[in-house]
Protein backbone atom coordinates (compact mmCIF):
# COMPACT_ATOMS: atom_id res chain seq x y z
CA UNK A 1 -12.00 -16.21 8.61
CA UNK A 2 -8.59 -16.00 6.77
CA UNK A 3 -8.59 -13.63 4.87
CA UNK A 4 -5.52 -12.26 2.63
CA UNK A 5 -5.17 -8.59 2.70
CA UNK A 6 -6.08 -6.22 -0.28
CA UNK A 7 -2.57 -5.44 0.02
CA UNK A 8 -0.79 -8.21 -1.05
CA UNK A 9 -3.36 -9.41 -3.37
CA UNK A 10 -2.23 -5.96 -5.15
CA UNK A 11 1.28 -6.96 -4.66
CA UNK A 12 1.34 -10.13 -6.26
CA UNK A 13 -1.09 -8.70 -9.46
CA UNK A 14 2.04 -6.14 -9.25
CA UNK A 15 4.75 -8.32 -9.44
CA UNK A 16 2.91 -10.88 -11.98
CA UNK A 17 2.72 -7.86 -14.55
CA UNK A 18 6.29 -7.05 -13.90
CA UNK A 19 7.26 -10.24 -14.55
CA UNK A 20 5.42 -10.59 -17.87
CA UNK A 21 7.13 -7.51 -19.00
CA UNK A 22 10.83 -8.52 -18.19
CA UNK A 23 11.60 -8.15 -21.45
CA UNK A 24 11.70 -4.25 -20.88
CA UNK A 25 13.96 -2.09 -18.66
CA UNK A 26 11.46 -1.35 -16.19
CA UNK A 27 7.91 -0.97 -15.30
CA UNK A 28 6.05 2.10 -14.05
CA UNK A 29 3.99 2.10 -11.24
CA UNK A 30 1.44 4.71 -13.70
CA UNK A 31 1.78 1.71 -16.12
CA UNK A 32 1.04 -0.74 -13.63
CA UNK A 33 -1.76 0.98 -11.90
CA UNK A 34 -3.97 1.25 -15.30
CA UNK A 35 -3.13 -1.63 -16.38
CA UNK A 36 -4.20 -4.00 -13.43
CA UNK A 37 -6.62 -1.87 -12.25
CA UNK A 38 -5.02 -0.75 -9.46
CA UNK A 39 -5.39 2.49 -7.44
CA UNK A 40 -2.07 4.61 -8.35
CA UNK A 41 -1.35 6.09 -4.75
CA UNK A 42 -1.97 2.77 -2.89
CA UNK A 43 -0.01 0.93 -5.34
CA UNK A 44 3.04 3.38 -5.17
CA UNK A 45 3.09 2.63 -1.35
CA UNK A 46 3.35 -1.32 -1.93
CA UNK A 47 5.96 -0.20 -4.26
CA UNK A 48 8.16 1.33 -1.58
CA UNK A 49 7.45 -1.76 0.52
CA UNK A 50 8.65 -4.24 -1.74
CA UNK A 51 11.65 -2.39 -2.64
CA UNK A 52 12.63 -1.81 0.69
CA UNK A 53 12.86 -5.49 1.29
CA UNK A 54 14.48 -6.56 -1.90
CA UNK A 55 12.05 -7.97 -3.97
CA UNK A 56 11.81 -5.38 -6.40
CA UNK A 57 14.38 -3.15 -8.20
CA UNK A 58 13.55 0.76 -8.26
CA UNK A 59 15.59 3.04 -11.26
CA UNK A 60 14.92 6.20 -11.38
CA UNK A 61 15.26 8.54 -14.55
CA UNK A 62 12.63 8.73 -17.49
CA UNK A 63 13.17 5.19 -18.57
CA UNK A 64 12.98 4.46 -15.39
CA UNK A 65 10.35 2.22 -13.13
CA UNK A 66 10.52 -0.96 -11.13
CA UNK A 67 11.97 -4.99 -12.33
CA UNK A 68 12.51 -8.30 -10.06
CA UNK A 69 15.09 -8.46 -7.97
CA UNK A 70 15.40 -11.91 -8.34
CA UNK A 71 13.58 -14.76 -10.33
CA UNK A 72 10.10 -15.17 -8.86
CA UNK A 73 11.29 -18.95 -8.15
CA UNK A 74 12.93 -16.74 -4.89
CA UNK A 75 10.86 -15.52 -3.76
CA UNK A 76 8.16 -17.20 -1.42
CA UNK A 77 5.38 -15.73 -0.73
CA UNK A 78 5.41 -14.98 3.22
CA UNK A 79 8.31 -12.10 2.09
CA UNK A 80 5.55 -10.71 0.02
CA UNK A 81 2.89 -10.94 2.58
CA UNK A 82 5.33 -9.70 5.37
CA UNK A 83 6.66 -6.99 2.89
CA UNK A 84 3.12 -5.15 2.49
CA UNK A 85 0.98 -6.12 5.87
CA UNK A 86 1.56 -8.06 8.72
CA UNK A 87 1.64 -11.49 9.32
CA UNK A 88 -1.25 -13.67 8.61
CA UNK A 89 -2.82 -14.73 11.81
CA UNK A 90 -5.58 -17.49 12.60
CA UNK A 91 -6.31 -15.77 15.52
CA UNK A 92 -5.20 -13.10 17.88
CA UNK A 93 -4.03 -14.99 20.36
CA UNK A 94 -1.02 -16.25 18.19
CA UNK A 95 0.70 -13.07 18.31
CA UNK A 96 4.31 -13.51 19.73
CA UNK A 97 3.49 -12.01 23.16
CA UNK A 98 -0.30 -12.54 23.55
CA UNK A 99 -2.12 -10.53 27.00
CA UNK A 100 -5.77 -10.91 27.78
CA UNK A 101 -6.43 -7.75 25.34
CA UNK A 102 -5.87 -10.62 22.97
CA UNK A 103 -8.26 -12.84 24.10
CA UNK A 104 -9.53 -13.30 27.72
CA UNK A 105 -9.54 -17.27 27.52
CA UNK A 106 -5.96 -17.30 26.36
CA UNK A 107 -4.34 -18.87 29.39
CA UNK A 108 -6.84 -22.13 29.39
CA UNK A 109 -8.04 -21.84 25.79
CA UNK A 110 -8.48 -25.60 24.41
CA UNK A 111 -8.36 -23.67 20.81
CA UNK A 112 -4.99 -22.64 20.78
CA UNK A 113 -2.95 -25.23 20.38
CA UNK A 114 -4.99 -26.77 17.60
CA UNK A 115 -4.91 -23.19 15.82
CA UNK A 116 -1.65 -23.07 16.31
CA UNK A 117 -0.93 -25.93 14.57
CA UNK A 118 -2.98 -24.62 11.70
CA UNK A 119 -0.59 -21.30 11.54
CA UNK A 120 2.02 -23.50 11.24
CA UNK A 121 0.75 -25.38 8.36
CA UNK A 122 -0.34 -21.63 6.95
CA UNK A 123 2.86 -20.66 7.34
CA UNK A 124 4.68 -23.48 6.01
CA UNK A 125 2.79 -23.20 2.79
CA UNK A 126 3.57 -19.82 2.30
CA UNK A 127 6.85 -20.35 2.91
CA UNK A 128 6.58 -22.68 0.55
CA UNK A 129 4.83 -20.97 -2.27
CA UNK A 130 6.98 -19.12 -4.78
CA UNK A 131 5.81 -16.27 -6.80
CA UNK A 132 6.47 -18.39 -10.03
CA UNK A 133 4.10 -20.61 -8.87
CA UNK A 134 1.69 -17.84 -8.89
CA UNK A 135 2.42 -16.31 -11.89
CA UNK A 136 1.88 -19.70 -13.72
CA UNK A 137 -1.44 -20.11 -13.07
CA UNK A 138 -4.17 -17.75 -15.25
């Protein structure tokens, strides 16, 4: 089954409260964390993550916390997903360079072209799929 990782499901609660709170400077992950519900130490890890690829803004100093990078109409929400865990996969056998430690059938699989076509449909939507989009809906 697809399944979305805890991860990014944290991520995107993240960034929706950070969003909602633009208003201020910044947001701190302490803030954050209490106020989603969040565990602190796993949340200050997705923090890194999504600074490190540009999707949030760190500043450091008392007043200090985290802010967008950019509007959340720019960013789609594979960067989020591939900022915090891996790709989403419909099966194992999709990886880039599958082996039979993938999957034993996956030289004459008659699955893997039709999942395949399902990734890219995943991944299209994803693509697609801002994080305003998100945050619109309640």
């Amino acid at each position: 089954m697809l399944k979305i990782a805890k991860s990014v499901e944290y991520a995107l609660l993240a960034l929706k409260y950070i969003y909602e709170r633009q208003d201020l400077d910044c947001v701190s992950t302490k803030v954050i964390s209490e106020s989603v519900d969040i565990p602190y130490d796993l949340l200050t890890k997705i923090m890194q993550k999504l600074v490190k690829e540009e999707i949030i803004i760190s500043q450091q100093g008392t007043k200090g916390g985290y802010k967008l990078a950019m509007p959340p109409d720019k960013i789609n929400i594979t960067k989020i997903i591939n900022a915090v865990d891996q790709k989403i996969q419909v099966t194992d056998c999709l990886v880039e360079t599958p082996t039979l430690n993938d999957c034993k059938r996956f030289q004459n699989c008659c699955l893997r072209n039709p999942m395949n076509q399902i990734q890219i449909k995943i991944n299209k939507l994803f693509d697609e799929l801002t994080l305003s989009e998100i945050i619109q809906y309640n």
